[in-house]
C-alpha atoms as a PDB file:
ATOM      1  CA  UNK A   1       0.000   0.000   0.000  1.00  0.00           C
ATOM      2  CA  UNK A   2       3.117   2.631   0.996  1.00  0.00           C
ATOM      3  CA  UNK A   3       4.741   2.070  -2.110  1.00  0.00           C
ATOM      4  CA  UNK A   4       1.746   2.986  -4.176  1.00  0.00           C
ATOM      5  CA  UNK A   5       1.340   6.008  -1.702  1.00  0.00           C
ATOM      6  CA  UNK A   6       4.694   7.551  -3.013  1.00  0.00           C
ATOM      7  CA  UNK A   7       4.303   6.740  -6.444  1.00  0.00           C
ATOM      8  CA  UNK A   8       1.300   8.944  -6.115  1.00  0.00           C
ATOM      9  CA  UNK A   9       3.400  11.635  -4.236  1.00  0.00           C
ATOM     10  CA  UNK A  10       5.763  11.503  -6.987  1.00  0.00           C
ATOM     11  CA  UNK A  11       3.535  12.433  -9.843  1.00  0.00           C
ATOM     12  CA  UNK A  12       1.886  15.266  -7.315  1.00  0.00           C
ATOM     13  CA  UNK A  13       5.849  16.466  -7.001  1.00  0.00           C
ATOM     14  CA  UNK A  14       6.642  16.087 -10.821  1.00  0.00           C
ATOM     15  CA  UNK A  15       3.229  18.753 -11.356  1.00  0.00           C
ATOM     16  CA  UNK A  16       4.389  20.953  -8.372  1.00  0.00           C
ATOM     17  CA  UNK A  17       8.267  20.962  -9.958  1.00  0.00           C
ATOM     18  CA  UNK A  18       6.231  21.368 -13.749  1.00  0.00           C
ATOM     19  CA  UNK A  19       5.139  24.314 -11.930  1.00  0.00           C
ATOM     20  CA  UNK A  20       8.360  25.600 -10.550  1.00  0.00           C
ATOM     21  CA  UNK A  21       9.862  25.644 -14.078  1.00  0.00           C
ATOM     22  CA  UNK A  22       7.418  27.774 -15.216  1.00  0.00           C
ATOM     23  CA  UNK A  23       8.403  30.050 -12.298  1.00  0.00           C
ATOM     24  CA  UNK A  24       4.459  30.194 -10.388  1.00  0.00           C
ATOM     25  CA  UNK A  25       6.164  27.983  -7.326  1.00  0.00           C
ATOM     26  CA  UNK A  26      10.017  28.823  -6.295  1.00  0.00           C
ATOM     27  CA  UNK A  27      11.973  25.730  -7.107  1.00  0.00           C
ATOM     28  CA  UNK A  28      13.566  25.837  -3.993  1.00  0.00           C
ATOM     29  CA  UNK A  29      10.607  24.119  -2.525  1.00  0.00           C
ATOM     30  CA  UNK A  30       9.658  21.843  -5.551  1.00  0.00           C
ATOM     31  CA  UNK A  31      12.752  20.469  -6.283  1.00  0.00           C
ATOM     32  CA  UNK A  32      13.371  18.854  -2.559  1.00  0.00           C
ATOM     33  CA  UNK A  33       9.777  17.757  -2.582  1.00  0.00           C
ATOM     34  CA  UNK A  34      10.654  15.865  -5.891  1.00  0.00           C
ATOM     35  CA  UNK A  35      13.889  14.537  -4.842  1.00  0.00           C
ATOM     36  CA  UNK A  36      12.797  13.227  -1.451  1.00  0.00           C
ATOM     37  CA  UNK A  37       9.498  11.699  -3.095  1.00  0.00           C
ATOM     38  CA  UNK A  38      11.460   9.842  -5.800  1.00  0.00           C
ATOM     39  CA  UNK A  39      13.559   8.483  -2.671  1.00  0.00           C
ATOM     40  CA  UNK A  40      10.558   7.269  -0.928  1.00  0.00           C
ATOM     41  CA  UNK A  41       9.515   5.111  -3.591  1.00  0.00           C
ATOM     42  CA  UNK A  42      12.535   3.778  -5.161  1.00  0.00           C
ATOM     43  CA  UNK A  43      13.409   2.887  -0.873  1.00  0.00           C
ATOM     44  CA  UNK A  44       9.661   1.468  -0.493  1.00  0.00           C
ATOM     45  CA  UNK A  45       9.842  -0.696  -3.612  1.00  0.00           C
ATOM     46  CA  UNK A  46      12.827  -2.294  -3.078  1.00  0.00           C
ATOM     47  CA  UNK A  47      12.671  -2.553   0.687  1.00  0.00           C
ATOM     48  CA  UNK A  48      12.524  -5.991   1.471  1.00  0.00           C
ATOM     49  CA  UNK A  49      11.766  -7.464   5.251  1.00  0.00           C
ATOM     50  CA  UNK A  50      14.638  -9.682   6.068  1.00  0.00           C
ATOM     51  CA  UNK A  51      13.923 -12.200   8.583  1.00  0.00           C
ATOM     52  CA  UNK A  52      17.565 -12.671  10.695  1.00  0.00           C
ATOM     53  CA  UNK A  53      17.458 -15.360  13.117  1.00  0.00           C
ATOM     54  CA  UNK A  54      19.311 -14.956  15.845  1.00  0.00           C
ATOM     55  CA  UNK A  55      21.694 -17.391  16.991  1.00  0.00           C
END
């Protein structure tokens, strides 16, 4: 469910950082948003819970 979460974020932040270019939204703001929601999902799709057993 998380992973489809961010991928949702990420479009949102791609529009917002669509709107930065065109200078309506100071990229200062978009392009973090866009950076940090690409992160999410690339870290929540590959993400994998590791069982370790413990010796």
């Amino acid at each position: 469910m998380m992973p489809y979460l961010f991928l949702i974020l990420t479009i949102f932040a791609f529009f917002l950082n669509i709107l930065g270019f065109m200078q309506l939204i100071p990229l200062y703001i978009t392009l973090p948003l866009l950076f940090i929601s690409i992160y999410l999902t690339i870290f929540s799709f590959t993400h994998r819970k590791v069982f370790r057993r413990l010796r």
